[in-house]
N, C-alpha and C. Protein backbone atom coordinates (compact mmCIF):
# COMPACT_ATOMS: atom_id res chain seq x y z
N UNK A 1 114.47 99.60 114.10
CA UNK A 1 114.43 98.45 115.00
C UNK A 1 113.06 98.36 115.65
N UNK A 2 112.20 97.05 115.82
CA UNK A 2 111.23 96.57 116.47
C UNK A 2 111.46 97.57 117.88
N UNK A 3 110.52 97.89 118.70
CA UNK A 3 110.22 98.08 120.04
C UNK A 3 111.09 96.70 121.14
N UNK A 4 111.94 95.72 120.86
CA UNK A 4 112.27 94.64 121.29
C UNK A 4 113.98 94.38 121.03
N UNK A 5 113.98 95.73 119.90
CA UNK A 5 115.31 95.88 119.15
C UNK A 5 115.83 94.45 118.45
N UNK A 6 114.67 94.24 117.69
CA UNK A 6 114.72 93.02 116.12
C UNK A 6 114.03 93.97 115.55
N UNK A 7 113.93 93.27 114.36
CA UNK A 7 113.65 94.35 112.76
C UNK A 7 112.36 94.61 113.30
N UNK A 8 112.06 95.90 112.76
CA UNK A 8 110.34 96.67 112.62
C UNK A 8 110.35 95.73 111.45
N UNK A 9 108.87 94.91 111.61
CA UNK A 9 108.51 94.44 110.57
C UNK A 9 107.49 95.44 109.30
N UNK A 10 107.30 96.53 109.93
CA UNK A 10 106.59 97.12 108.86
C UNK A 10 107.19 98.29 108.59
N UNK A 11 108.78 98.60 108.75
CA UNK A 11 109.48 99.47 108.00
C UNK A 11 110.54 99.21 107.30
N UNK A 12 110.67 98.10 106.71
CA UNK A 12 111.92 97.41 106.23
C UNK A 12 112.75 98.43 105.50
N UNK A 13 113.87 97.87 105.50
CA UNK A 13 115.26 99.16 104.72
C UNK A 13 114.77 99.01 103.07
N UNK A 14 114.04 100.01 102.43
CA UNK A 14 114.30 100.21 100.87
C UNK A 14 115.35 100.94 100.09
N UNK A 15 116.08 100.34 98.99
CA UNK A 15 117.14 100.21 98.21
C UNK A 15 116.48 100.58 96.77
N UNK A 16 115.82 101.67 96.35
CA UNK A 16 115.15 101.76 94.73
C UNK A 16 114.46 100.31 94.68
N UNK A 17 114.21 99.67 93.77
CA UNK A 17 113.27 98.00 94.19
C UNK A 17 113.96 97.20 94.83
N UNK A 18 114.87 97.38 95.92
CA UNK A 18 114.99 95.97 96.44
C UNK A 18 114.78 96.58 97.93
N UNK A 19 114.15 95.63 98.64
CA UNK A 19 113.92 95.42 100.13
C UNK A 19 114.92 94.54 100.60
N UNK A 20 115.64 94.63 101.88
CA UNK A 20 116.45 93.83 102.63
C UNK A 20 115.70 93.83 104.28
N UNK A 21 115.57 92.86 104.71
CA UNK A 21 114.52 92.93 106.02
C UNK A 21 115.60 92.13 106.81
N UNK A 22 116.60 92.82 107.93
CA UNK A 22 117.67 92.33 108.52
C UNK A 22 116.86 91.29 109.36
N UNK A 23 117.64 89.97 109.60
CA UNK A 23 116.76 88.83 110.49
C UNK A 23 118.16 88.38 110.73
N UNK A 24 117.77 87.52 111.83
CA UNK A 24 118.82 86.26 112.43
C UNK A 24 119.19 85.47 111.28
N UNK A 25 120.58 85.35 111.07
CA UNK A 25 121.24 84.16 110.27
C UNK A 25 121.09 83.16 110.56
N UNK A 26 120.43 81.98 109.56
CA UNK A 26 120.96 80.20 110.52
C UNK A 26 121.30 79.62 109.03
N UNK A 27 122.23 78.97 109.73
CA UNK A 27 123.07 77.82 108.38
C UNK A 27 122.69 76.38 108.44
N UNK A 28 122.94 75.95 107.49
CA UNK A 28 123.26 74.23 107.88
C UNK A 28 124.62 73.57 106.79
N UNK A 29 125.30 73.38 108.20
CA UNK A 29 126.36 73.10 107.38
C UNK A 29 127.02 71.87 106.87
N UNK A 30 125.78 71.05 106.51
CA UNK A 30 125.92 69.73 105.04
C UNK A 30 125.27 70.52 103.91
N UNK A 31 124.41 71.59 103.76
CA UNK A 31 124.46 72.40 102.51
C UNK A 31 125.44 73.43 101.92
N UNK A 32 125.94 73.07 101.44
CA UNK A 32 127.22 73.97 100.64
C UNK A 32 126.33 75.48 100.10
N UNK A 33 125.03 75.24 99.84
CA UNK A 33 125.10 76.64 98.84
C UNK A 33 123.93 77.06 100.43
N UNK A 34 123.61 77.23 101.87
CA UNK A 34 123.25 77.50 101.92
C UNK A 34 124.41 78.14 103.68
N UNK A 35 125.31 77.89 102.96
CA UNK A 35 126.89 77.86 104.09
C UNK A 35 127.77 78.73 103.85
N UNK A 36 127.43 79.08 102.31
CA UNK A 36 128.27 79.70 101.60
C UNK A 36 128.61 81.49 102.10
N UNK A 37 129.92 81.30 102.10
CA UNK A 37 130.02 83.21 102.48
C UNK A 37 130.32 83.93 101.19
N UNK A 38 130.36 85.08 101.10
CA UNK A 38 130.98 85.64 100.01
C UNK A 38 132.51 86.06 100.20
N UNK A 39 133.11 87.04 99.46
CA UNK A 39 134.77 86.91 99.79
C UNK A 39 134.98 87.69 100.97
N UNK A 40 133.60 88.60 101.48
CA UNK A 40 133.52 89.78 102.11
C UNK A 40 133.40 88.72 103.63
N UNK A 41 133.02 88.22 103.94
CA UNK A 41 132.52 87.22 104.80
C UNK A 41 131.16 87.39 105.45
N UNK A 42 130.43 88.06 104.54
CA UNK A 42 129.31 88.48 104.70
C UNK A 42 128.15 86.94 104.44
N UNK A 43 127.32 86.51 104.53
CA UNK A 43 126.57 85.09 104.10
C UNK A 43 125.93 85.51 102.91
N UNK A 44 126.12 84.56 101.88
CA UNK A 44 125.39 84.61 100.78
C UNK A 44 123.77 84.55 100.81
N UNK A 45 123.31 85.49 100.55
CA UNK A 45 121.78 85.28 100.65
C UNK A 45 121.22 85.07 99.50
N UNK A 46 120.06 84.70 99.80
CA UNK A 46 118.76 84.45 97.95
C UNK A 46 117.90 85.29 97.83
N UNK A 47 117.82 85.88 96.43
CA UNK A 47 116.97 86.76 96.48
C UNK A 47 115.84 86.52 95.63
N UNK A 48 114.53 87.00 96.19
CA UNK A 48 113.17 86.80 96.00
C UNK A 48 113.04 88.05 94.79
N UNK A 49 112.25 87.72 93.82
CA UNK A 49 111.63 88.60 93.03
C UNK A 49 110.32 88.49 93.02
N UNK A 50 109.22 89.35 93.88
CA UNK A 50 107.80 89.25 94.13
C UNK A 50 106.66 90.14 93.15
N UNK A 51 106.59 89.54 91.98
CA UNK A 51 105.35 90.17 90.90
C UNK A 51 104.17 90.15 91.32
N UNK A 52 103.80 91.30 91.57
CA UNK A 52 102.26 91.00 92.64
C UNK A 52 102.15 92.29 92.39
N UNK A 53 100.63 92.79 91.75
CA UNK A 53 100.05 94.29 91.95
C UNK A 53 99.70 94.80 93.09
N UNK A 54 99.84 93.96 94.10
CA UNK A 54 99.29 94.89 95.88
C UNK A 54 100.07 94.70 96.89
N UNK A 55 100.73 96.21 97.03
CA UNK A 55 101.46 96.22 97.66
C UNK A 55 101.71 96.10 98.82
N UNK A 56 99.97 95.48 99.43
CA UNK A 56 100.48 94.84 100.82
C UNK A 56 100.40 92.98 100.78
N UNK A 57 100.32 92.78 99.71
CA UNK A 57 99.81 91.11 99.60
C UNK A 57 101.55 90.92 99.53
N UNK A 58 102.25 91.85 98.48
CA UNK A 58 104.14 91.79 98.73
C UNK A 58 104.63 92.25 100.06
N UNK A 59 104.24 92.76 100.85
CA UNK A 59 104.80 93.17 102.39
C UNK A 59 104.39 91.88 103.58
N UNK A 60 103.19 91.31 103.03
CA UNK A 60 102.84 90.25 103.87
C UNK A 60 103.90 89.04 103.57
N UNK A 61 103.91 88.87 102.28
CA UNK A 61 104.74 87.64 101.82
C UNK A 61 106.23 87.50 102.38
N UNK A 62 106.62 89.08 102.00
CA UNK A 62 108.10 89.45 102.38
C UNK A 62 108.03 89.06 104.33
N UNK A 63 106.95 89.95 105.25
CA UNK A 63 107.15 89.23 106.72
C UNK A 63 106.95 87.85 106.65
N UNK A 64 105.81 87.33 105.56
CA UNK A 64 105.99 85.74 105.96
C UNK A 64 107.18 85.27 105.79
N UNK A 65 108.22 85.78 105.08
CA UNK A 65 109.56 84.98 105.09
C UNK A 65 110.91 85.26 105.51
N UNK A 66 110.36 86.28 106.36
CA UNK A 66 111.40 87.10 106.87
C UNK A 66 112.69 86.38 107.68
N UNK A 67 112.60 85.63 108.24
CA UNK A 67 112.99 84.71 109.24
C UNK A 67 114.01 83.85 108.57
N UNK A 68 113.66 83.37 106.92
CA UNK A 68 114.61 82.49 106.41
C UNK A 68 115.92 83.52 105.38
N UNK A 69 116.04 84.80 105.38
CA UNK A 69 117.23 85.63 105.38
C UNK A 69 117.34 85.62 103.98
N UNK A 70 116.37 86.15 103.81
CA UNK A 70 115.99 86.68 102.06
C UNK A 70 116.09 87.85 101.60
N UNK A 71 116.29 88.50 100.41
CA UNK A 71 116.60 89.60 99.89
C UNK A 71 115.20 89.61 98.77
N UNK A 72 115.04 91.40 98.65
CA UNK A 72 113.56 90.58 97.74
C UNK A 72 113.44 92.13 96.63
N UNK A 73 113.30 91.70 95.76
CA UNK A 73 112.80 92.62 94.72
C UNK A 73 111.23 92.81 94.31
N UNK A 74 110.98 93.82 94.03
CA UNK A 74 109.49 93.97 93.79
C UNK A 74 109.02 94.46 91.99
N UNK A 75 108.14 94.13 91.58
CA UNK A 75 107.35 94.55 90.66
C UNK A 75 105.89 94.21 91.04
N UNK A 76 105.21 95.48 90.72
CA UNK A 76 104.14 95.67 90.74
C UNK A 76 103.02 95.27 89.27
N UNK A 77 104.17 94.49 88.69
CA UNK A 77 103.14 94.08 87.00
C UNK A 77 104.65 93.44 86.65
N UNK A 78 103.96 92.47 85.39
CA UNK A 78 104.91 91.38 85.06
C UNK A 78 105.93 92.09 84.56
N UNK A 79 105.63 93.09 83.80
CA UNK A 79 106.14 93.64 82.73
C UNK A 79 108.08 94.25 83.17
N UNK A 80 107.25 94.88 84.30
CA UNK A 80 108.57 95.54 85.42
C UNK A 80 109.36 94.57 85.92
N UNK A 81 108.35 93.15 86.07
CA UNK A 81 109.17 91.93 86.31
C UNK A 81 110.40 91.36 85.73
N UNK A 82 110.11 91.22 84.22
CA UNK A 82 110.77 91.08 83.60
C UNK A 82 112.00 91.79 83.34
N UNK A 83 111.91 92.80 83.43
CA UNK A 83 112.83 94.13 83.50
C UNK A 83 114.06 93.56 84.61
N UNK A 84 113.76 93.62 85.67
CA UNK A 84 114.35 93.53 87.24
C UNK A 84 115.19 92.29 86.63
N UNK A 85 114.17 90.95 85.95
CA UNK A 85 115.33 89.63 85.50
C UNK A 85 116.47 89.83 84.79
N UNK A 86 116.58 91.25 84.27
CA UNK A 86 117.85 91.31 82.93
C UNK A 86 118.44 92.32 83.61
N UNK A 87 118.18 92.20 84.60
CA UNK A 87 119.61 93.03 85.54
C UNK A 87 119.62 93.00 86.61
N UNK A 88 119.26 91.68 87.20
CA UNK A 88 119.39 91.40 88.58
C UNK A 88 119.45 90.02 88.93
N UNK A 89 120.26 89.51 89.53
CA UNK A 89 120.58 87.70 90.08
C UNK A 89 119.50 87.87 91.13
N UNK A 90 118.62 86.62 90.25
CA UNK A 90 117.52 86.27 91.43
C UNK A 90 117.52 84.89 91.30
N UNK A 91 117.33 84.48 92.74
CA UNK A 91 117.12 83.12 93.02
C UNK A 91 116.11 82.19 92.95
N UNK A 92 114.89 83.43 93.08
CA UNK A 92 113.26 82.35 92.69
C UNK A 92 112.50 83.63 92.81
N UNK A 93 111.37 83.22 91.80
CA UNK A 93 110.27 84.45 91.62
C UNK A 93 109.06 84.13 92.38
N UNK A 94 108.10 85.06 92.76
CA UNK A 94 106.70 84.54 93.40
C UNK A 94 105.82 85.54 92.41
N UNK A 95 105.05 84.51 92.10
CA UNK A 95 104.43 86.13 90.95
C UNK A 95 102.82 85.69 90.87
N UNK A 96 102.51 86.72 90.93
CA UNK A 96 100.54 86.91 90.74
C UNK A 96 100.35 85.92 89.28
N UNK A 97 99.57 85.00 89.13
CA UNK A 97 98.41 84.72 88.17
C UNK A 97 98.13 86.15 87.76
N UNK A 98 97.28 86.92 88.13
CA UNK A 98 96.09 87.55 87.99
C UNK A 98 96.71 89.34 88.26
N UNK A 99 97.06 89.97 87.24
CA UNK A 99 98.02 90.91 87.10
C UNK A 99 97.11 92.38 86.37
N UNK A 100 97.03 93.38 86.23
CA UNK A 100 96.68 94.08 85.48
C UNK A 100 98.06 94.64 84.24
N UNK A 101 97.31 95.47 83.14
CA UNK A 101 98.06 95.43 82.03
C UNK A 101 98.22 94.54 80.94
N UNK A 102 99.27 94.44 80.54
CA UNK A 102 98.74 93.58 79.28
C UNK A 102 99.91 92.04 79.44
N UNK A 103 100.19 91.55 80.44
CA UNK A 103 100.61 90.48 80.86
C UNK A 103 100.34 89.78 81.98
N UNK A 104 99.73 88.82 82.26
CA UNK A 104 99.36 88.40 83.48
C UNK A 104 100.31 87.09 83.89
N UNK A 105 100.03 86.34 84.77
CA UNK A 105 101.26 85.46 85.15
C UNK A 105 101.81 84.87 84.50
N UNK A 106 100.78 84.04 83.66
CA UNK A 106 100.91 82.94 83.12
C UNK A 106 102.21 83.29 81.76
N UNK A 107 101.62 84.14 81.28
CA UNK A 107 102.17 84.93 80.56
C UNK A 107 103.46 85.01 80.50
N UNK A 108 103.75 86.08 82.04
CA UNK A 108 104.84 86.00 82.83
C UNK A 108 105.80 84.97 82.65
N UNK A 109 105.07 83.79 83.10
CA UNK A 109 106.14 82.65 83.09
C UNK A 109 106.34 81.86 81.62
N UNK A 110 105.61 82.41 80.81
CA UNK A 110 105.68 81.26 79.14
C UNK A 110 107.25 82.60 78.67
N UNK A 111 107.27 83.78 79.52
CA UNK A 111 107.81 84.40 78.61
C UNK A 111 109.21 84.31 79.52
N UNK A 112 109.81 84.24 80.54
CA UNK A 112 110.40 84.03 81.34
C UNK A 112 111.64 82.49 80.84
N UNK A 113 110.89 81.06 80.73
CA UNK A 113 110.82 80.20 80.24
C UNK A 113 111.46 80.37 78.30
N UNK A 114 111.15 81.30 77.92
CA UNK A 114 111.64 81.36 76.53
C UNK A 114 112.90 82.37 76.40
N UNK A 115 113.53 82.98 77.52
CA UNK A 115 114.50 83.80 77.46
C UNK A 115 115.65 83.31 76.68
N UNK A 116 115.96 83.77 76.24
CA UNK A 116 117.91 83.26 76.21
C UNK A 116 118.57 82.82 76.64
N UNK A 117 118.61 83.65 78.24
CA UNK A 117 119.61 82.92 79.04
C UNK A 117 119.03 81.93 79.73
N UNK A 118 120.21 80.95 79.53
CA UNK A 118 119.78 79.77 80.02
C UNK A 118 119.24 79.79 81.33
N UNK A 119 120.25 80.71 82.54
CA UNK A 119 119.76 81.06 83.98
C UNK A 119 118.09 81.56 84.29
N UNK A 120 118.49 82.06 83.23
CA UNK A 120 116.52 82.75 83.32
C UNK A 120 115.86 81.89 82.95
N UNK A 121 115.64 80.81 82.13
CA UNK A 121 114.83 79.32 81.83
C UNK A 121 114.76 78.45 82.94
N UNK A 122 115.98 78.56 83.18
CA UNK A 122 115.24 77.33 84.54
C UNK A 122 115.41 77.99 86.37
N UNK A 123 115.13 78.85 86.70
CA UNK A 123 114.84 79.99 87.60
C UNK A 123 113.33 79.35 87.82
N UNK A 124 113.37 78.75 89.77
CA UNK A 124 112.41 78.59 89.85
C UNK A 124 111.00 79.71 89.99
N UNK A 125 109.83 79.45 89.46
CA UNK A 125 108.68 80.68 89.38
C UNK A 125 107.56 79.80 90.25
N UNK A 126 107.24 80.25 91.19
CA UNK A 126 105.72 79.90 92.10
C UNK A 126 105.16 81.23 91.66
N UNK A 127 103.93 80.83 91.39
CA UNK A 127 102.42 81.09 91.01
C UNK A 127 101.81 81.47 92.19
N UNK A 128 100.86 82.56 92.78
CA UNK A 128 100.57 82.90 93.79
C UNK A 128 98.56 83.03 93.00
N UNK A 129 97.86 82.22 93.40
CA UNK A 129 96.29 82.52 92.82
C UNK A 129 95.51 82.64 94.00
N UNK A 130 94.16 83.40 93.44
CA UNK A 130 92.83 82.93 94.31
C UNK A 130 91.73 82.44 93.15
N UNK A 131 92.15 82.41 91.83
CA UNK A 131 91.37 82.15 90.85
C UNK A 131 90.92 80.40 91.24
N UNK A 132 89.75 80.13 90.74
CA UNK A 132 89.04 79.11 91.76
C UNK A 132 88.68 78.12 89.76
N UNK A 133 89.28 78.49 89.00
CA UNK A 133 89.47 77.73 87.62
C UNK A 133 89.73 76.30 87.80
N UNK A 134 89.55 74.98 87.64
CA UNK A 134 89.84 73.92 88.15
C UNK A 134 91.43 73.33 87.45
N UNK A 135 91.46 73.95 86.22
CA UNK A 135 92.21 74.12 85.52
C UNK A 135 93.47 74.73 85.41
N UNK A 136 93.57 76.02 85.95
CA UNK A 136 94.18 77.03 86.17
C UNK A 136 95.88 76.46 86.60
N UNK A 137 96.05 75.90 87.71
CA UNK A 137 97.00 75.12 87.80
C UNK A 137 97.77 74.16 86.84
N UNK A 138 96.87 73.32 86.45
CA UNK A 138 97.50 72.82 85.02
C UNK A 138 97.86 73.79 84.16
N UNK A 139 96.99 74.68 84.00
CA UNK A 139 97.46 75.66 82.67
C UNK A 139 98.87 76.13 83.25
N UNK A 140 98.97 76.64 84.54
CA UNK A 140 100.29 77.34 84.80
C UNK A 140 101.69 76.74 85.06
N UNK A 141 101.20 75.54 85.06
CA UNK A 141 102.29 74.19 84.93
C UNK A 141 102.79 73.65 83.67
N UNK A 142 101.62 73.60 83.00
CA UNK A 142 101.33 73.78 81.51
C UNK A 142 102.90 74.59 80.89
N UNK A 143 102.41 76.07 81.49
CA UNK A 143 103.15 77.64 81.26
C UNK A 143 104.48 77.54 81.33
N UNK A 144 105.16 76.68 82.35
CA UNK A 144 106.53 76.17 83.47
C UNK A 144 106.44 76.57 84.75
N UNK A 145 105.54 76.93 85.18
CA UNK A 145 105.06 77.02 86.65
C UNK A 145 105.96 75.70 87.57
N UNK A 146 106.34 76.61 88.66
CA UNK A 146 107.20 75.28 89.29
C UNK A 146 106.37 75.00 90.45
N UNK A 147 105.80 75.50 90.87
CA UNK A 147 104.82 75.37 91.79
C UNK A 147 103.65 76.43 91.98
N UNK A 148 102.60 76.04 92.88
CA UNK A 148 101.12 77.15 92.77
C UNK A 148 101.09 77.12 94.42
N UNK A 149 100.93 78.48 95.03
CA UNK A 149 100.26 78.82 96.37
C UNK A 149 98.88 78.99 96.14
N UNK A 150 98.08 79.06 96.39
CA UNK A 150 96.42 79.43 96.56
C UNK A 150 96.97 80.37 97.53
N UNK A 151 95.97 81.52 97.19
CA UNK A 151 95.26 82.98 98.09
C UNK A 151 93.84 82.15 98.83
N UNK A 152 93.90 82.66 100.45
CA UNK A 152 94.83 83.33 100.67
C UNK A 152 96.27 82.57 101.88
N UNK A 153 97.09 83.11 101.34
CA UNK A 153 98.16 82.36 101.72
C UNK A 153 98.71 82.13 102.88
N UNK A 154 98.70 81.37 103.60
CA UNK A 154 99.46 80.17 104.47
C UNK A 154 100.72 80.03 104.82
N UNK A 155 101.16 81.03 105.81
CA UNK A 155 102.55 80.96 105.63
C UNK A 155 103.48 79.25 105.77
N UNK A 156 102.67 78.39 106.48
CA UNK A 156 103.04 77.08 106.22
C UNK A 156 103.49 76.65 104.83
N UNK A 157 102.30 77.29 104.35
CA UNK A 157 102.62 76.34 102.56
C UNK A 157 103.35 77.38 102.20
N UNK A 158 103.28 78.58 102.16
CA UNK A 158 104.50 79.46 101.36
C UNK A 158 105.98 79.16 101.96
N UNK A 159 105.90 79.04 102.76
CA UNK A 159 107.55 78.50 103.60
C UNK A 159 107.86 77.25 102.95
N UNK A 160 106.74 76.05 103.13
CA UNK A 160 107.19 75.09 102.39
C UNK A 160 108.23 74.68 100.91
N UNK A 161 107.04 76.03 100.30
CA UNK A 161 107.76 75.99 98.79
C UNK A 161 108.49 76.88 98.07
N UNK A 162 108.70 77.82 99.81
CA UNK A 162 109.89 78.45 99.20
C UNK A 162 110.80 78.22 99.92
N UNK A 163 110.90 76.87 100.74
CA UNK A 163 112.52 76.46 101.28
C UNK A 163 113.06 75.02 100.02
N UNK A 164 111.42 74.59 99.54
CA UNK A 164 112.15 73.50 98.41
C UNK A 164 112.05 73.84 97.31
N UNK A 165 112.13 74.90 96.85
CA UNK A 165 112.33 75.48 95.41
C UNK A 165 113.95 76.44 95.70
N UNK A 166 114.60 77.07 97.02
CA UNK A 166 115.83 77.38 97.22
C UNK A 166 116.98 76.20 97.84
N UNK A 167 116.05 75.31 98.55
CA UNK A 167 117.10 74.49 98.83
C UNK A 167 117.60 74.13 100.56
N UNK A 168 116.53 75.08 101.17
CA UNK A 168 116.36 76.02 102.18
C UNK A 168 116.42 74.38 103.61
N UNK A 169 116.99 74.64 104.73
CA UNK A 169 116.55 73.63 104.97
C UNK A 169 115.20 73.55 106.31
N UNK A 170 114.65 72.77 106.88
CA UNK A 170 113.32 72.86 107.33
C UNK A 170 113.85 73.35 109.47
N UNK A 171 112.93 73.76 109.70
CA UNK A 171 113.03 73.66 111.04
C UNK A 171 113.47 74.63 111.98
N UNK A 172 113.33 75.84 111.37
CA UNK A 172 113.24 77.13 111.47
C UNK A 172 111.52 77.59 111.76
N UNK A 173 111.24 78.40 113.36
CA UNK A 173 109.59 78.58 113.29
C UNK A 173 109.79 79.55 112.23
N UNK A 174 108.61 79.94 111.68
CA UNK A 174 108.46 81.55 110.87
C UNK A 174 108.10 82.15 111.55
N UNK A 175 106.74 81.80 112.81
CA UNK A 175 106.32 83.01 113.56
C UNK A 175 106.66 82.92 114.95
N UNK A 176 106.67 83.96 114.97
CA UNK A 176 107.64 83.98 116.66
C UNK A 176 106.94 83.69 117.89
């Protein structure tokens, strides 16, 4: 617990790759999937899958969104990414462009996009860059990119597009 007794933001509870960062619940209840309980009566939450090689650029992202009651998985390379998708319900990915190894985002998402399962094809993927390519965006849209953040990131615009790529609704501060 924070010094204030709310979450320590820089010790969140780890689960083997998944992070859970306890925050205040808020609903809105004309959204059905964002109202929803489970049978437990626990609230259904969404979970983030964050492909990013630095592991504090994923701890920043995870406090930037702490607030909207997210669950979040990590890979540190696409590769592990992919892995985490074939055995784990995720709700939207945030994943590096610019990756070491032998897959980088783009990649990521052409290969993501060609899965089998249908759930895994259309699973929204934001693109996280600082690559300054004029192009780059098209290409990753190109890829099935559902949307692009620019580095370095804005928790405005990352909130933005990750409350309309879940469904999320607006009017919640992020920072306290």
């Amino acid at each position: 617990m924070g010094h204030h007794g709310g979450p320590c933001l820089f010790n969140p509870c780890r689960h083997g790759d998944r992070w859970s960062l306890p925050v205040a619940r808020w609903t809105d209840s004309g959204n059905e999937a964002n109202s929803r309980e489970s049978r437990e009566g626990a609230p259904v939450t969404h979970t983030v899958l964050l492909v990013e090689d630095s592991n504090t650029i994923r701890h920043i992202l995870k406090i930037y969104l702490m607030k909207l009651k997210l669950d979040f998985l990590d890979a540190d390379r696409a590769e592990r990414g992919l892995e985490l998708l074939q055995t784990h319900p995720v709700h939207l990915v945030i994943a590096d462009v610019n990756m070491p190894g032998g897959m980088d985002g783009l990649e990521f998402v052409r290969r993501v996009r060609a899965s089998a399962r249908e759930p895994m094809r259309q699973l929204p993927i934001v693109l996280l860059t600082g690559g300054k390519a004029p192009d780059l965006e098209a290409r990753g849209l190109q890829a099935g990119a559902s949307e692009f953040v620019r580095k370095p990131v804005s928790i405005d615009a990352l909130a933005s597009v990750v409350r309309r790529q879940l469904g999320l609704p607006a009017g919640v501060e992020l920072v306290a």
